[in-house]
Protein backbone atom coordinates (compact mmCIF):
# COMPACT_ATOMS: atom_id res chain seq x y z
CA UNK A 1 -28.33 175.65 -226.09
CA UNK A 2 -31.19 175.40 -228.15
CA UNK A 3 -34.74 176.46 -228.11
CA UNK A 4 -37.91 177.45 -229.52
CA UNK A 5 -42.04 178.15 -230.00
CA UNK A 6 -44.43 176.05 -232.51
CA UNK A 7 -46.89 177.40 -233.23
CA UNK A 8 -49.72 176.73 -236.09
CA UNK A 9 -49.15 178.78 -239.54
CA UNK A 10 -52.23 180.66 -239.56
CA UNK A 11 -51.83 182.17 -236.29
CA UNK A 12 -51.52 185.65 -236.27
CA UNK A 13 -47.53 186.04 -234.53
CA UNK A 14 -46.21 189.39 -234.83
CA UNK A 15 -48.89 190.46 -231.71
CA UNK A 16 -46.54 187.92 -229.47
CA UNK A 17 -43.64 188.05 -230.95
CA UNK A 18 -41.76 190.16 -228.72
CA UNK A 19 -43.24 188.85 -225.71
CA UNK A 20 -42.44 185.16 -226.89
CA UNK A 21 -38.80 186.30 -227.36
CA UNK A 22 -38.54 187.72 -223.69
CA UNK A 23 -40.26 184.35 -222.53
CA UNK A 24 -37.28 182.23 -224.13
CA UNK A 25 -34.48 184.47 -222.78
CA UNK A 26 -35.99 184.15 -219.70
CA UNK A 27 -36.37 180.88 -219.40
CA UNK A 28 -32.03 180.84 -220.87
CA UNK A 29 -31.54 183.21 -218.25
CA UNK A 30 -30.60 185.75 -220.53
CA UNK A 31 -31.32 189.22 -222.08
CA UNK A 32 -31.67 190.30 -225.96
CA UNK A 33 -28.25 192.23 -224.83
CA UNK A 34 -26.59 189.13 -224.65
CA UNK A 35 -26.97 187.82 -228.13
CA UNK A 36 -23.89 188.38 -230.10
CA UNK A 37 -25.79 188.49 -233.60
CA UNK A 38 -29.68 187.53 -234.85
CA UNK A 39 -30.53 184.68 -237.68
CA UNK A 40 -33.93 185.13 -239.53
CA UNK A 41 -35.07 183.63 -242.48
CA UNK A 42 -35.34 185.12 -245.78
CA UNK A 43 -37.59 182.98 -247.71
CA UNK A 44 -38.85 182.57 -250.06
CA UNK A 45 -42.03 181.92 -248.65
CA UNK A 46 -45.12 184.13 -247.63
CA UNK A 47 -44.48 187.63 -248.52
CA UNK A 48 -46.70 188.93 -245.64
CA UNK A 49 -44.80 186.52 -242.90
CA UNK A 50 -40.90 187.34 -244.16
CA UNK A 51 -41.62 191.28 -243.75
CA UNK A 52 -42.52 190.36 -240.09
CA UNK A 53 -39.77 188.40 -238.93
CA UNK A 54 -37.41 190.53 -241.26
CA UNK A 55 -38.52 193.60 -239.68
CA UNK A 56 -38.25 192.63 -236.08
CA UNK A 57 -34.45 190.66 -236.93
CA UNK A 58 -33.54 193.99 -238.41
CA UNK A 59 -35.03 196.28 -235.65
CA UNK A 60 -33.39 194.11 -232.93
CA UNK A 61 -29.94 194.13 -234.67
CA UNK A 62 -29.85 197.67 -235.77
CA UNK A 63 -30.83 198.52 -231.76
CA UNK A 64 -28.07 196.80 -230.42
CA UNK A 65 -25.54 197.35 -233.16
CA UNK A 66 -24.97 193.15 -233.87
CA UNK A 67 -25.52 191.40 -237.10
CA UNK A 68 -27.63 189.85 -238.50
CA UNK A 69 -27.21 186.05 -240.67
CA UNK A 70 -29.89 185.42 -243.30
CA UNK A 71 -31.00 181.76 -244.22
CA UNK A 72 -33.41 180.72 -246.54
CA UNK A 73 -35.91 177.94 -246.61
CA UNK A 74 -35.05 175.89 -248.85
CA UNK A 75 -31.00 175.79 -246.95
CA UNK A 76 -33.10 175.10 -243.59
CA UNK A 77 -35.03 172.17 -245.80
CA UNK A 78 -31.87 170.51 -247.43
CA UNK A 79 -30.23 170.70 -243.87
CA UNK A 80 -33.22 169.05 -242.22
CA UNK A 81 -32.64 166.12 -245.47
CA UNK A 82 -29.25 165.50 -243.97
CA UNK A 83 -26.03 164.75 -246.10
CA UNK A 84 -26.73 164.10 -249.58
CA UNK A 85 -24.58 164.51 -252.57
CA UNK A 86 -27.63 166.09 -254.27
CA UNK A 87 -31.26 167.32 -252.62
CA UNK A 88 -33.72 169.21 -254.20
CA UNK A 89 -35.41 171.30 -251.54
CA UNK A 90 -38.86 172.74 -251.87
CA UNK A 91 -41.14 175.01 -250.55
CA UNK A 92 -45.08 175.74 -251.43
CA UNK A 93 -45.01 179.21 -253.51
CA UNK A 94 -48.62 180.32 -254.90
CA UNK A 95 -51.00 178.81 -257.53
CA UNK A 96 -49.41 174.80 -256.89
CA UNK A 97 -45.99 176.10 -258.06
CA UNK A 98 -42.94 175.45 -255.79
CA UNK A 99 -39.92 177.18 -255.00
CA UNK A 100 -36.80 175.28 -255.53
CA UNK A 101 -33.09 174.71 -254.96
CA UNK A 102 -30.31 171.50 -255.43
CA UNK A 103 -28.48 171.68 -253.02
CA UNK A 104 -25.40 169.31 -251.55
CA UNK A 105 -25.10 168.47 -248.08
CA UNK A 106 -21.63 167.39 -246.55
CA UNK A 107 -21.54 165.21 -244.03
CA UNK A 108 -21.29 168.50 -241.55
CA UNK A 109 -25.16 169.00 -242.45
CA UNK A 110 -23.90 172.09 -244.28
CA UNK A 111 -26.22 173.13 -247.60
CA UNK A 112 -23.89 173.93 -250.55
CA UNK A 113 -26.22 175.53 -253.35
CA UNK A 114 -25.62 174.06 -256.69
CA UNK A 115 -27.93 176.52 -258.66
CA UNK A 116 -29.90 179.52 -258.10
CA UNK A 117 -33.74 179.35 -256.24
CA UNK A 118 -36.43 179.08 -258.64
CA UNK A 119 -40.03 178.79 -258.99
CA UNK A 120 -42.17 176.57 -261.21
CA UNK A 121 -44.53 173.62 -261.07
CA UNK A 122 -43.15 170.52 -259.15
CA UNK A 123 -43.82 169.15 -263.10
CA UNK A 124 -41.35 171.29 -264.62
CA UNK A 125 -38.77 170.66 -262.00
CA UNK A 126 -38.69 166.98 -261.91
CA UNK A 127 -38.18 167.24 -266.25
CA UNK A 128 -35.28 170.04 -265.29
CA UNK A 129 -33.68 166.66 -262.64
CA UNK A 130 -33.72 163.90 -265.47
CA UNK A 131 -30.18 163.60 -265.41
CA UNK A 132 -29.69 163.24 -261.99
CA UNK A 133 -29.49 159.59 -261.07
CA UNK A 134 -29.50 160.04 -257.38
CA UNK A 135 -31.57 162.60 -255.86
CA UNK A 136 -33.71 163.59 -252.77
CA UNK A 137 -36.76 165.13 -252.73
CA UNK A 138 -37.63 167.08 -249.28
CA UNK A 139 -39.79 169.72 -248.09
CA UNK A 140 -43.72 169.97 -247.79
CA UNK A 141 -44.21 169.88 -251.66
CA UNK A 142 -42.15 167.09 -251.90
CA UNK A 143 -44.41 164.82 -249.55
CA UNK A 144 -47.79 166.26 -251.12
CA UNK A 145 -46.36 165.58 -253.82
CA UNK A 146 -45.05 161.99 -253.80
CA UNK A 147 -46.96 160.12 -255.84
CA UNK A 148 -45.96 162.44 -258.94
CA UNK A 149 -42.30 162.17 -258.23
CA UNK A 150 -42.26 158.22 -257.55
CA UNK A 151 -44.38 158.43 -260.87
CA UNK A 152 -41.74 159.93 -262.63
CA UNK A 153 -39.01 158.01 -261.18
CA UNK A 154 -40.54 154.45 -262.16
CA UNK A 155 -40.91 156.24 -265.65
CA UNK A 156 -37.54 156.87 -266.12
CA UNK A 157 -36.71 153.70 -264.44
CA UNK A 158 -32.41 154.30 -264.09
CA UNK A 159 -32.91 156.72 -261.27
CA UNK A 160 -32.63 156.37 -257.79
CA UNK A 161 -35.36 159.37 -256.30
CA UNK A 162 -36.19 159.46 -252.40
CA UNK A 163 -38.54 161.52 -250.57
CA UNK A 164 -37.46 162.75 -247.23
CA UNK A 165 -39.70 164.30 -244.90
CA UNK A 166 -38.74 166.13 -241.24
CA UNK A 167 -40.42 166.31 -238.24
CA UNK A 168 -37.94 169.26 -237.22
CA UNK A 169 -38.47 172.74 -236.14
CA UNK A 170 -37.44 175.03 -239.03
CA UNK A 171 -36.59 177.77 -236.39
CA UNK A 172 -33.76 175.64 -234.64
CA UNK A 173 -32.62 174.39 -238.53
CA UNK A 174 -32.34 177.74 -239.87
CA UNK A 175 -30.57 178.71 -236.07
CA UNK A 176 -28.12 176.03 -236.64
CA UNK A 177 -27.50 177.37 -240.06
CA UNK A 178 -26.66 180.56 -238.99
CA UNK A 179 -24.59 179.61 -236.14
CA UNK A 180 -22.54 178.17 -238.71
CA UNK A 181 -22.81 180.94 -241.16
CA UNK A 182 -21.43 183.41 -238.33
CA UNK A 183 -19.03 181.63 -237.09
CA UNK A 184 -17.52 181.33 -240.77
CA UNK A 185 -17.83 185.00 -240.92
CA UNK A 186 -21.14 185.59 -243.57
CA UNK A 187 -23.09 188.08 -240.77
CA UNK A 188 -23.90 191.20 -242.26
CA UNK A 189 -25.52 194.72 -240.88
CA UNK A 190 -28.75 194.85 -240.52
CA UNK A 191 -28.89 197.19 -243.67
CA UNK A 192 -27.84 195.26 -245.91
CA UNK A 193 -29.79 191.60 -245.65
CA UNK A 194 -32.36 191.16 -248.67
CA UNK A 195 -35.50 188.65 -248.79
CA UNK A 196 -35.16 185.89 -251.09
CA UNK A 197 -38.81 186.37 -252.85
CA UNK A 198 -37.54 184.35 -256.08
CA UNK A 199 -41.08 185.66 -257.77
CA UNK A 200 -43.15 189.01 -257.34
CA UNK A 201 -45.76 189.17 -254.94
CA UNK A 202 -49.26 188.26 -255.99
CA UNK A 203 -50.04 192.03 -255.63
CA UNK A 204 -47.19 192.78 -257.79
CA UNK A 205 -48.15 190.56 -260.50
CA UNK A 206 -52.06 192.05 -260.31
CA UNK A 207 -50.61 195.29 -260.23
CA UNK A 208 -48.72 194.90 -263.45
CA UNK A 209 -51.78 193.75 -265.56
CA UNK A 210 -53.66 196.52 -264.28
CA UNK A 211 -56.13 194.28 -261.74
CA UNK A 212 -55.91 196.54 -258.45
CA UNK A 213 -57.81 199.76 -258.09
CA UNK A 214 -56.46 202.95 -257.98
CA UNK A 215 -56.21 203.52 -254.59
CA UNK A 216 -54.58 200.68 -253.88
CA UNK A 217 -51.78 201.17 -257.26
CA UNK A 218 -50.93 204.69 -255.23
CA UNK A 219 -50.80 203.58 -251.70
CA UNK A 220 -48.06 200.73 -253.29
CA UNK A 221 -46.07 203.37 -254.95
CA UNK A 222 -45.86 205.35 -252.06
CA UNK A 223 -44.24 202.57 -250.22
């Protein structure tokens, strides 16, 4: 039994939120109390968007004593792929760098990570996949960014890239994830999930060379 809201990025969600939850209960005929844990995902992604959903996963868990499951967005991206021996899911990060992960994909739909998430220019990550003959390509840089990886792929000429875009919901991929996750075991309390940022925040980074005012440096350190 799966369901769930689109709605447009820029959209301002945390003022609905909890009333959209309560709509999709009701509509299940059910009640938060029912839920035997919550899934949210951890990013990476926009800094300002994972403290939202974090915060309300975490609230609702730690008020009804379940756990919680944590999936990223690039797992939720590889899983949309489908199976694949190797995918290299992406996500936009800031100033055209993406965030990145290989991943395989069994034929359960199941991400296995093969290396850590990173960030860089979709450049430097197509020179860091050289070796890999047979490779997929998915997520929103990977389709804005298709005429540099089928660039690169005629250059080397022995490989075998593909670009694979989804028209699914990321909300019901990164659900199904977690189902999975859960019934395997990996929930955790509410305490103890952490957000995938990969790289500092934008603020972080200014903050480091010096570039925010003062009242903003001590409002951050009193966080």
């Amino acid at each position: 039994m799966l369901r769930s809201i689109s709605a447009l990025a820029e959209e301002k969600r945390s003022d609905r939120l909890w009333s959209e939850v309560q709509s999709l209960l009701a509509g299940l005929g059910l009640t938060i109390a029912d839920l035997d844990a919550f899934a949210v995902c951890v990013g990476p992604g926009g800094f300002t968007g994972l403290r939202v959903g974090m915060a309300a996963a975490k609230g609702f868990a730690v008020a009804l004593n379940k756990p919680i499951v944590g999936v990223t967005s690039l797992e939720a991206a590889a899983f949309a792929a489908g199976p694949a021996p190797a995918t290299y899911a992406m996500v936009n990060a800031y100033k055209n760098e993406v965030y990145s992960q290989l991943f395989a994909v069994g034929s359960d739909g199941f991400p296995v990570a093969l290396n850590d998430p990173q960030i860089s220019t979709l450049e430097d990550l197509l020179e860091r996949a050289t070796d890999l003959k047979q490779l997929i390509f998915t997520g929103d840089p990977a389709e804005t960014g298709a005429e540099i990886i089928e660039r690169s792929a005629g250059a080397l000429g022995y490989v075998s890239w593909v670009i694979k875009g989804s028209g699914h919901c990321v909300a019901e991929d990164i659900a199904q994830i977690a189902l999975v996750k859960y019934e395997r075991g990996e929930a955790e309390p509410a305490d103890s999930l952490k957000a995938c940022y990969v790289g500092p925040a934008e603020a972080e980074i200014k903050l480091s060379l010096g570039l925010l005012g003062s009242k903003i440096k001590r409002s951050m350190k009193s966080e």
